[in-house]
Protein backbone atom coordinates (compact mmCIF):
# COMPACT_ATOMS: atom_id res chain seq x y z
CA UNK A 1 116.24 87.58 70.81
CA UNK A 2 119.86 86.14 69.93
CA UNK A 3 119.79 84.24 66.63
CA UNK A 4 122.31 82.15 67.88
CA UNK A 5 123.69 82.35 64.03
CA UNK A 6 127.33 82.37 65.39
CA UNK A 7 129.07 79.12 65.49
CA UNK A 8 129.08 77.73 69.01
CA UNK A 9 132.73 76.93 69.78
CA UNK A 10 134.30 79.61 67.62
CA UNK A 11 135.07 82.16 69.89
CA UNK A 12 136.58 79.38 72.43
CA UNK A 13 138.96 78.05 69.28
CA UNK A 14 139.90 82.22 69.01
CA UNK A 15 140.71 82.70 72.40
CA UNK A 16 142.20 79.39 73.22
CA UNK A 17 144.54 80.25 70.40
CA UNK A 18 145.54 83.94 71.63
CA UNK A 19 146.23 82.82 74.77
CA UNK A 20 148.20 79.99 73.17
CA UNK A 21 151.17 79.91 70.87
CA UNK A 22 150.22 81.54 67.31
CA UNK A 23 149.91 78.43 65.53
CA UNK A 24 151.91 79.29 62.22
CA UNK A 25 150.51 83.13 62.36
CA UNK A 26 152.81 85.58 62.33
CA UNK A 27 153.32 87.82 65.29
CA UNK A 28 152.52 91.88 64.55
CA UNK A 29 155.36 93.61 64.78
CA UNK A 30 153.97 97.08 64.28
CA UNK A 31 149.49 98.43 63.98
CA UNK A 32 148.66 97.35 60.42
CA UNK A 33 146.41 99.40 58.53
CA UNK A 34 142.57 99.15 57.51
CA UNK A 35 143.95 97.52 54.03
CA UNK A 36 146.69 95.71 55.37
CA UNK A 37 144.24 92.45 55.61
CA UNK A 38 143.08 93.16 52.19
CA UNK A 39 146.67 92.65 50.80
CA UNK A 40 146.76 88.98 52.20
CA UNK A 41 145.90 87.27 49.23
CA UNK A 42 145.26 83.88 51.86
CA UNK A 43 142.79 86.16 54.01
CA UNK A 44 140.95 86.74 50.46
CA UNK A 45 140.96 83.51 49.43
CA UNK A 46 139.11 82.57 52.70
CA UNK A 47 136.84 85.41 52.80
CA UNK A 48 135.33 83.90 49.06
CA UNK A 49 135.44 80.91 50.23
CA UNK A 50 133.16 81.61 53.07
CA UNK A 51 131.02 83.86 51.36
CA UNK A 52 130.51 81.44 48.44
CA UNK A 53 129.82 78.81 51.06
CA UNK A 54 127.17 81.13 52.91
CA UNK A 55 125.48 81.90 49.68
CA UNK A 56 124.86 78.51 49.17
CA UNK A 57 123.85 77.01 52.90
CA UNK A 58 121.25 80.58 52.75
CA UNK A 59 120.03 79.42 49.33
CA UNK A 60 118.83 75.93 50.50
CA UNK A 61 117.33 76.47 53.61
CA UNK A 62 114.97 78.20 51.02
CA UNK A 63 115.01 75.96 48.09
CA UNK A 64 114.66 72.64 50.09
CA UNK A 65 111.63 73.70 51.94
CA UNK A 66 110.19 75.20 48.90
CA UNK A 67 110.95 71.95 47.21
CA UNK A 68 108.61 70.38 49.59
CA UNK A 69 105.94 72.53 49.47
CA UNK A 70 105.97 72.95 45.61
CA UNK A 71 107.00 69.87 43.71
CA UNK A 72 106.27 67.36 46.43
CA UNK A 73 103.07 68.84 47.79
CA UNK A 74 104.19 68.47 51.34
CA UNK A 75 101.79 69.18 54.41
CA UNK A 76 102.43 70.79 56.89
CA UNK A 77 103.24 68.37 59.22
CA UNK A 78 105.77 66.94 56.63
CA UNK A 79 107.28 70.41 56.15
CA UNK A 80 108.02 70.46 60.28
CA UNK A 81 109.24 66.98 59.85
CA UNK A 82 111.95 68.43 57.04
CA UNK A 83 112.97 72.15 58.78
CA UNK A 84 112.57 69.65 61.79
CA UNK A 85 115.81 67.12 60.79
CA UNK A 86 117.39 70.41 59.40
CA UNK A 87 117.59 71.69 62.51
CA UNK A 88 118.72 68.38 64.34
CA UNK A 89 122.32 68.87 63.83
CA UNK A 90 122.53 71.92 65.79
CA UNK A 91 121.30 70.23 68.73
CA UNK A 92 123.03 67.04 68.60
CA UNK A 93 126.58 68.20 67.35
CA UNK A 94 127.13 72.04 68.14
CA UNK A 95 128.74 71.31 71.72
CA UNK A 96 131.23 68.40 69.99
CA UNK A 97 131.67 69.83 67.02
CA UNK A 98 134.39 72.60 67.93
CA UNK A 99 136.52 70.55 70.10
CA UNK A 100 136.81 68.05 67.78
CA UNK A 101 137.29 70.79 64.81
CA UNK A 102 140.66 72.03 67.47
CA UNK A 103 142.29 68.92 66.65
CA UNK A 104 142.36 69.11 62.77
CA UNK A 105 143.37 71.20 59.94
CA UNK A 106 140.30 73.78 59.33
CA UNK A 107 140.79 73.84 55.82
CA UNK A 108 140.73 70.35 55.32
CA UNK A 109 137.58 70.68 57.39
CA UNK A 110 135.62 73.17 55.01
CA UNK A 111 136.94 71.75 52.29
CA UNK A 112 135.44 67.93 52.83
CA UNK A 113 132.32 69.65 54.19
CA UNK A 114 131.35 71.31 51.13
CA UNK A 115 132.51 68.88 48.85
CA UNK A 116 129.85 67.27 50.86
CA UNK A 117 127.15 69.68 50.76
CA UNK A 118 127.45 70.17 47.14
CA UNK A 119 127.72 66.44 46.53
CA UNK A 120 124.80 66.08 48.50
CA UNK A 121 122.92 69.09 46.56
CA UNK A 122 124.21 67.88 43.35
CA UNK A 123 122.52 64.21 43.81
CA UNK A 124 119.17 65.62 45.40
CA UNK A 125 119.62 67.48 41.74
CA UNK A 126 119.42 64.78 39.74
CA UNK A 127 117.22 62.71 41.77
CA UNK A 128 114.62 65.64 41.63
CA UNK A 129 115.21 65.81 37.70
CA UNK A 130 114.57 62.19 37.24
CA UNK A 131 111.34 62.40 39.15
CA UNK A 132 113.01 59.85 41.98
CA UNK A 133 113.05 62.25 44.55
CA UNK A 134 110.53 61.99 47.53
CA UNK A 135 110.38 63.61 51.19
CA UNK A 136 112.18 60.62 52.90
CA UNK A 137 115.19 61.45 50.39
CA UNK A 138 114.78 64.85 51.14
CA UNK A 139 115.09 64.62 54.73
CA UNK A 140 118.62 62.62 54.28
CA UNK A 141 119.08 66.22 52.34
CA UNK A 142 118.58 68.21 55.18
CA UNK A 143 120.00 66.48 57.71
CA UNK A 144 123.58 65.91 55.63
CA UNK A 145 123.80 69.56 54.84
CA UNK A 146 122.70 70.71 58.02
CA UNK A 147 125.12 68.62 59.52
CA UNK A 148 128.05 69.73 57.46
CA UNK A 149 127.10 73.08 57.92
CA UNK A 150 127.23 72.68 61.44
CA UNK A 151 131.21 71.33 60.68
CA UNK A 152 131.54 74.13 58.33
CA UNK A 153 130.66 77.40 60.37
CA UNK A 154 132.37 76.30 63.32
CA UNK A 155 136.00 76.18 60.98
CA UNK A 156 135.69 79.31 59.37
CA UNK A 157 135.86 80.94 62.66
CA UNK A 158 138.60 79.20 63.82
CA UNK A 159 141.03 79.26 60.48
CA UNK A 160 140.66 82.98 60.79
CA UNK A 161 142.44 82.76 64.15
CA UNK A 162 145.39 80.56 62.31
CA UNK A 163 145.45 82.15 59.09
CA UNK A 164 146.17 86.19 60.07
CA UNK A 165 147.76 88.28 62.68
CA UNK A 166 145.91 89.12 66.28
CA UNK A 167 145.68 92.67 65.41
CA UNK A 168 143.47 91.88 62.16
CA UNK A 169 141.37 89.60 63.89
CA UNK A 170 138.96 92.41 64.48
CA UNK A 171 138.52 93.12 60.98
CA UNK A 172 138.69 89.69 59.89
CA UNK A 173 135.82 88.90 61.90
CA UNK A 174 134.12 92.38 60.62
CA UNK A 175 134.68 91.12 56.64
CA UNK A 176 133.72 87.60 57.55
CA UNK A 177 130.46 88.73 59.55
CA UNK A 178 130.09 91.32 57.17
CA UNK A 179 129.74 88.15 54.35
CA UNK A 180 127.15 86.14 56.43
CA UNK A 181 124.93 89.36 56.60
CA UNK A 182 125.06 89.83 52.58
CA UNK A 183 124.45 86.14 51.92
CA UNK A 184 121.39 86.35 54.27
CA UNK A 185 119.70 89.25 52.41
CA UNK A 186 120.85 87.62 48.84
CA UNK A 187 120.50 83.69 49.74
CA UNK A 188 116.72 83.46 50.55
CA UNK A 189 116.59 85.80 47.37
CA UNK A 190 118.25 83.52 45.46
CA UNK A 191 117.03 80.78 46.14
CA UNK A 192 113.15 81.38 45.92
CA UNK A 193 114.07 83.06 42.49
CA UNK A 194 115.80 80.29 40.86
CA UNK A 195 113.02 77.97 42.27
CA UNK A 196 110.23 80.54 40.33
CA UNK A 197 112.47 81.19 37.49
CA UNK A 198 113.76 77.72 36.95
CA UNK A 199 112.78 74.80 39.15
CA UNK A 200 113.80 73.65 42.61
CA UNK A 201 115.85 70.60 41.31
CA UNK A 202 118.04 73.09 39.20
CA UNK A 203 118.04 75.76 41.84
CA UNK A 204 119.51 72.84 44.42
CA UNK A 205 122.06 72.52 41.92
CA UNK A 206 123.02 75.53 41.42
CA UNK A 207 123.05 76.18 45.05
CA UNK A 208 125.72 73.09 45.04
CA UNK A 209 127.92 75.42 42.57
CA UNK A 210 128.31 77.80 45.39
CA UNK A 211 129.80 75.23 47.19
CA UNK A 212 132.14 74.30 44.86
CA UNK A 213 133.30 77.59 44.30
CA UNK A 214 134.03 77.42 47.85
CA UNK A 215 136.04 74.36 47.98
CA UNK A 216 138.14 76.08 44.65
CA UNK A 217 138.63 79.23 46.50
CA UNK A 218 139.71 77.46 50.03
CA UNK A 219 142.20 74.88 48.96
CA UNK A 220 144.02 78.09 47.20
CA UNK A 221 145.20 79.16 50.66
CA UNK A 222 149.09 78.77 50.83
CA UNK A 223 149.96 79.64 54.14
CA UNK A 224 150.67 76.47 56.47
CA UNK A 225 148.80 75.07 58.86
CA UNK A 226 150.16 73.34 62.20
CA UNK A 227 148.11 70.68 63.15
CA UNK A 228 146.99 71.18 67.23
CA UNK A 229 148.15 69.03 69.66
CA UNK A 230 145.40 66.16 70.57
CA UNK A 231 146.97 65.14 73.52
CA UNK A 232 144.04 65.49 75.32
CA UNK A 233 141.93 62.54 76.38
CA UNK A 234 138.16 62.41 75.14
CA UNK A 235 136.81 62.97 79.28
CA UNK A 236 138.57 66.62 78.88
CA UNK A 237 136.25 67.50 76.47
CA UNK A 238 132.82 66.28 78.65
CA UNK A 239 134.55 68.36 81.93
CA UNK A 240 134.98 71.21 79.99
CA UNK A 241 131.59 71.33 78.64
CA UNK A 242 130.25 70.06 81.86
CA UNK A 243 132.16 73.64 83.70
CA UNK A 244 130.59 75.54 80.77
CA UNK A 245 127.10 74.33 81.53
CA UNK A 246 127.74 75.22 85.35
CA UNK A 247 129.11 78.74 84.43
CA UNK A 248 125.94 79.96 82.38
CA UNK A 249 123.29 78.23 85.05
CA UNK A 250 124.72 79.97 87.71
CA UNK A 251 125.03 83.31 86.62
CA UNK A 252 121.42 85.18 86.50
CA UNK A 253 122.45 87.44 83.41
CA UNK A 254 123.36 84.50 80.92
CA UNK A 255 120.95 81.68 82.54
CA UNK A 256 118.45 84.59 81.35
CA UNK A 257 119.77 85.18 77.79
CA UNK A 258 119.65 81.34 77.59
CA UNK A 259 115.57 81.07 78.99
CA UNK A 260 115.02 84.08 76.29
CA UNK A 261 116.85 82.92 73.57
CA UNK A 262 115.17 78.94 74.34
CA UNK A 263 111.78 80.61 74.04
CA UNK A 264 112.51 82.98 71.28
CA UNK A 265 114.23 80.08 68.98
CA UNK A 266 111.07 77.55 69.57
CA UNK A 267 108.41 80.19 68.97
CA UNK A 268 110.34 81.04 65.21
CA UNK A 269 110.84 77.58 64.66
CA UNK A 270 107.64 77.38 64.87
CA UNK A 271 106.44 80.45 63.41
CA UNK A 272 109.06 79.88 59.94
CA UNK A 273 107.36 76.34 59.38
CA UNK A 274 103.88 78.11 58.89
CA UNK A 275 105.23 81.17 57.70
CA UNK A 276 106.28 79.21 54.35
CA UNK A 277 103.60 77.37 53.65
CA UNK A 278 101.05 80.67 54.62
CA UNK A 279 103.03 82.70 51.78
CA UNK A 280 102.46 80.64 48.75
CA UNK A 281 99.05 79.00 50.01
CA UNK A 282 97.57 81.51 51.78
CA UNK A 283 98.80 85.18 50.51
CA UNK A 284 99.52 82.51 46.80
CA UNK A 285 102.74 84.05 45.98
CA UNK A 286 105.39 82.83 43.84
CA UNK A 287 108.71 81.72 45.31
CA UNK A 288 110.69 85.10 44.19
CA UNK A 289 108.20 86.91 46.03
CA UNK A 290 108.77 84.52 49.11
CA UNK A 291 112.26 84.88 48.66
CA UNK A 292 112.27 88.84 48.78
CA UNK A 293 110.21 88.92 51.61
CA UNK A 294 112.66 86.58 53.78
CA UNK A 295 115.62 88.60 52.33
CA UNK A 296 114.38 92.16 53.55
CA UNK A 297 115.69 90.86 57.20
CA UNK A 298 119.57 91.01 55.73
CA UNK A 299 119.04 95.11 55.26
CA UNK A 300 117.17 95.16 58.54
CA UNK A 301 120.04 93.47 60.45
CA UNK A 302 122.50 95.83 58.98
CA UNK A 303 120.43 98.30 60.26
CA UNK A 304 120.68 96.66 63.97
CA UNK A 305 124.13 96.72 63.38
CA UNK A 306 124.69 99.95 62.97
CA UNK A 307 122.12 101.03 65.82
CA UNK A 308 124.04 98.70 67.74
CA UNK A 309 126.96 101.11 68.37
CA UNK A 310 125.11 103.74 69.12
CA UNK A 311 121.79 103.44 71.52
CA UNK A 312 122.87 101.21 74.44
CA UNK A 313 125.24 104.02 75.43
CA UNK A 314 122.59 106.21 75.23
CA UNK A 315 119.42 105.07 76.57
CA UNK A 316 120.86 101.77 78.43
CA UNK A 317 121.64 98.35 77.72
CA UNK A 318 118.48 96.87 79.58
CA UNK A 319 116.13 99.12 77.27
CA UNK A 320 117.44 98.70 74.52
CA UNK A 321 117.34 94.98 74.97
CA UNK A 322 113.79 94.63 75.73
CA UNK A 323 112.61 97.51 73.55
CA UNK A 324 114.08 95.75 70.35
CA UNK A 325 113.25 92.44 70.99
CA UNK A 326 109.25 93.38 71.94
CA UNK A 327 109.66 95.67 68.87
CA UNK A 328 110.96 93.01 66.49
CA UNK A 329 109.26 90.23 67.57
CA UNK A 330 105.90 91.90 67.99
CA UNK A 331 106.32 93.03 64.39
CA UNK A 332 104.91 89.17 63.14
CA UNK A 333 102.10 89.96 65.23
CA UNK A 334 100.98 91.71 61.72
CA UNK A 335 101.28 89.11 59.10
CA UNK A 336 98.09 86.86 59.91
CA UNK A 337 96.43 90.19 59.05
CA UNK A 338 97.25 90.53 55.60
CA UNK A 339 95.03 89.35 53.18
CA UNK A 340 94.76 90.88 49.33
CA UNK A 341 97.00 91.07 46.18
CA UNK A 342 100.98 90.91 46.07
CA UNK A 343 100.74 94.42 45.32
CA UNK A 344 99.39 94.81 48.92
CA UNK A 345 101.16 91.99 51.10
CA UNK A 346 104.80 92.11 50.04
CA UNK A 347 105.27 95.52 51.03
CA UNK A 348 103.59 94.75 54.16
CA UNK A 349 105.80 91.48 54.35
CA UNK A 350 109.12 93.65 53.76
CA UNK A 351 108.32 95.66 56.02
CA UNK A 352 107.48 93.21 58.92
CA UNK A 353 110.90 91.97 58.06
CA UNK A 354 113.04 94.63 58.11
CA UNK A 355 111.53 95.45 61.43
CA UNK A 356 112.38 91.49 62.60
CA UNK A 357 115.66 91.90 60.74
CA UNK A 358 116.73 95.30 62.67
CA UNK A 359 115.28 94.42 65.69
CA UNK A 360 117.42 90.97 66.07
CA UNK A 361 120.36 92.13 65.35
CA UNK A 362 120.00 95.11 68.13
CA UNK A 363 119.09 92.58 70.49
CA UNK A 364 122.30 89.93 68.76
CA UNK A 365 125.00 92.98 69.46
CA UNK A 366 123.90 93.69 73.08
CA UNK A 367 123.43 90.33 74.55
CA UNK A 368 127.17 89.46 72.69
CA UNK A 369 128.20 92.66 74.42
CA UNK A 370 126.77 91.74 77.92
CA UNK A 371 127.78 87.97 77.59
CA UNK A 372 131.68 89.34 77.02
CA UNK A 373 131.47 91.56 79.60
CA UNK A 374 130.12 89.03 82.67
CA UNK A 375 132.30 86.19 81.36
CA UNK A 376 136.08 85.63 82.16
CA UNK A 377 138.09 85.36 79.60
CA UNK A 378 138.73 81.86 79.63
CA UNK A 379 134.98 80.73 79.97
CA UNK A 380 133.98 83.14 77.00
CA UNK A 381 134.15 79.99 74.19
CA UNK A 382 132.31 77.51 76.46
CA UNK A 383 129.41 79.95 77.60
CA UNK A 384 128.66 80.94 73.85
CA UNK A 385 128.64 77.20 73.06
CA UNK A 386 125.89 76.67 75.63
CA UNK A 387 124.08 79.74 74.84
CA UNK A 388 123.94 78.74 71.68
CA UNK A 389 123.06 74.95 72.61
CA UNK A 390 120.35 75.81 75.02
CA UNK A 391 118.86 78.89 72.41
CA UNK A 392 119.09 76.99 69.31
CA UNK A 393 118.67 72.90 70.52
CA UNK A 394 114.49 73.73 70.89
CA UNK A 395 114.00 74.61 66.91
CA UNK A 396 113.45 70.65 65.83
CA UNK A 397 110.87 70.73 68.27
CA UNK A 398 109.58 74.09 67.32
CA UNK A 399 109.38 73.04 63.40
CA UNK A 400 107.05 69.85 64.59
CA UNK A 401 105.01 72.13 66.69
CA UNK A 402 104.29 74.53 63.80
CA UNK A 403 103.89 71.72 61.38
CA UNK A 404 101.34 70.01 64.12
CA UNK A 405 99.39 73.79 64.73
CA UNK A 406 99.26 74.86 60.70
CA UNK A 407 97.55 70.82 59.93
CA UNK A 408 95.00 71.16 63.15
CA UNK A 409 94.27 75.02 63.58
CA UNK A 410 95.15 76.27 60.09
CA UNK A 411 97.61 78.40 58.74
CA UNK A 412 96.34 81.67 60.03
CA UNK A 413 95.37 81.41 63.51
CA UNK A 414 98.64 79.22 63.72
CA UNK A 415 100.83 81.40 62.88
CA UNK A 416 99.21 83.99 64.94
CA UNK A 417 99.55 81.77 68.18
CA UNK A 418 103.57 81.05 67.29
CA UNK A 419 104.14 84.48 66.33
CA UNK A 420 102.31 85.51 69.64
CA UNK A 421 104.89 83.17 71.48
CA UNK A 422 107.89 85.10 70.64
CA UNK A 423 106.78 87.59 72.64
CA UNK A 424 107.40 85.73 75.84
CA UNK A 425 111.23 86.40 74.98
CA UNK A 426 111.40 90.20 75.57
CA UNK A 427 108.53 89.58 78.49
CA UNK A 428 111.64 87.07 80.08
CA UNK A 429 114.17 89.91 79.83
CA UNK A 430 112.01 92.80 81.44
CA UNK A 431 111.35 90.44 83.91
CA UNK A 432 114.80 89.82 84.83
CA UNK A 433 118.20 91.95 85.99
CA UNK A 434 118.95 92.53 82.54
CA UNK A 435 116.21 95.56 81.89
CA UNK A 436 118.29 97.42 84.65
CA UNK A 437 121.45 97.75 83.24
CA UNK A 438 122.48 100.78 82.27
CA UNK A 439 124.90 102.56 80.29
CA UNK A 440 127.91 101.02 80.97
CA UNK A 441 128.34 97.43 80.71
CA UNK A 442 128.63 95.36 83.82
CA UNK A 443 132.50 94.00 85.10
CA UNK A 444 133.17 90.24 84.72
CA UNK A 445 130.69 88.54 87.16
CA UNK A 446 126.89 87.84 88.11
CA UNK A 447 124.25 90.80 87.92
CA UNK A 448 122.54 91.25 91.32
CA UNK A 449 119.52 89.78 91.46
């Protein structure tokens, strides 16, 4: 099911601003070509930025928990407190966070959020050298970056929509998207092999050097910036999300997505809090082998991608929904399983999560595609918001759940019962009008029930 990895009010800041004025980008006057963008030395200093940025927010989400589990000895429990206030931000700030972002510079947004983040990183650093650094500190740690990051992803989006010309926004998006997919088969990489090969307070470090490198890269950009009108009053913001909330509930295609998604989300909350401590305590590998394992869903999803284009037109949207997300979620049904040397499991592990990896992002591209296509235009921003509110707002609970199963049950049988629980995603969508689509995508309104 839908990741819900795309920043919840971007799309609404990109089509708010093509239906608006262009904001200080200039107009097209005539088709650019493919390497038109790549000439814009602004667009490039943007696209480092971001990916810089991305390395370093995929790094720690490894090298915190790892951090946990290694130096501080954390339980489970503790380890779905930590992915737990993580995780918080997205529920608390993701509907907020892009209307506010509308009424200020984005680059002065993504700069002061990763000066954050690797001010943040850089202190948990030292702390974590000096022996001074304990769980409660290192849930402040997750819950500042996860916050920024929140802040952060939501920008990017929307300075693409300032910074170049309507006809590149396509491609812009492509190269930016593009980014996120290599920094989530290289961050988890990264960061369980600078925890193995170094230690996890000088990986967070150097995972706050990422972030600098950002901030360098995004203050570079010369082009100017308008500043958005903020004449509207804070009560414009709650009706807008309130007819966004109405929108998705009443339309049987995307108050499904949402039900999947919800269930999908909670289940790998839960499943990702036992599936890290089950790799180094139960299959006792070391944290480059955890991070290769996590990092074989980047190829995977590139994979999806690619299939993507190709199969909905050919054997239906509503298959090809259900058929990727029963075959990529099923595929954790395999891990409890696997027992023996590394020489055995990470294969097995790589290939479980190339599987996941290709299977997501098949199921990511369609429901994207079918969302577009049943929204109007000017409800698209709003209904990804809550799509990605409703899908994503369940993983702090999640993370407790699989902390709570992995301390009473055990690692093994719990991850087998959370992994079994994604499956009631794909059993939502056969279920539902979205396994009969064909195809062609449906017009802009409700699917018959």
């Amino acid at each position: 099911m839908p990741s819900a990895s795309s920043s919840p009010s971007a799309s609404e800041s990109s089509s708010s601003s093509s239906a608006e004025s262009d904001s200080g980008r200039p107009a097209p006057s005539s088709p650019s070509s493919p390497s038109s963008l790549w000439r814009d030395g602004d667009f490039r200093r943007l696209w480092v930025g971001q990916t810089a940025s991305q390395l370093g927010e995929q790094a720690s989400l490894v090298v915190l928990p790892l951090f946990a589990v290694l130096t501080l000895n954390a339980g489970p429990g503790e380890l779905g407190v930590l992915r737990a206030v993580g995780q918080a931000p997205i529920l608390l700030l993701s509907l907020f966070v892009g209307a506010w972002v509308d009424r200020w510079r984005t680059r002065t947004v993504m700069v002061l959020t990763d000066v954050g983040r690797a001010l943040t990183l850089g202190a948990a650093a030292v702390a974590g050298l000096l022996g001074r650094l304990g769980l409660p500190e290192l849930f402040v740690v997750a819950l500042v970056v996860g916050a920024l990051s929140v802040f952060f992803d939501v920008a990017y989006q929307a300075s693409l929509v300032r910074l170049v010309r309507r006809d590149q926004l396509v491609r812009g998006n492509s190269a930016l998207e593009g980014s996120r997919s290599a920094a989530q088969i290289g961050g988890p990489a990264l960061g369980g092999a600078l925890v193995s090969l170094l230690s996890a307070p000088v990986a967070a470090a150097s995972g706050a050097l990422f972030f600098v490198l950002s901030v360098l890269s995004v203050r570079r950009i010369r082009r100017p910036e308008s500043i958005p009108e903020r004449s509207e009053r804070p009560v414009r913001v709650w009706r807008r999300i309130h007819e966004g909330l109405r929108f998705v509930v009443g339309d049987t295609a995307l108050r499904t997505v949402c039900l999947a998604s919800a269930a999908f989300q909670f289940s790998f909350a839960a499943v990702m809090t036992v599936y890290l401590l089950f790799l180094p305590r139960e299959l006792h590998l070391s944290g480059a082998a955890v991070g290769l394992a996590l990092a074989a869903t980047g190829p995977g999803a590139l994979l999806g991608s690619m299939l993507a284009a190709r199969l909905p037109s050919r054997f239906g949207y509503g298959a090809v929904l259900v058929c990727a997300a029963a075959l990529g979620d099923g595929a954790f049904l395999c891990v409890p399983a696997l027992h023996g040397s590394s020489a055995v499991t990470v294969p097995a592990l790589l290939a479980v999560s190339f599987v996941f990896g290709a299977g997501g992002q098949l199921v990511n591209v369609t429901v994207m595609a079918v969302r577009q296509a049943v929204t109007p235009d000017g409800m698209q921003g709003r209904a990804a918001a809550t799509i990605t509110f409703v899908g994503m707002g369940l993983t702090p609970l999640g993370s407790l759940l699989g902390g709570f199963l992995a301390q009473e049950w055990g690692l093994r049988t719990s991850l087998l019962v959370t992994a079994a629980g994604m499956v009631l995603s794909p059993v939502l969508m056969a279920l539902s009008p979205l396994a009969r689509l064909g195809r062609d995508l449906p017009g802009s309104g409700p699917l018959k029930t």
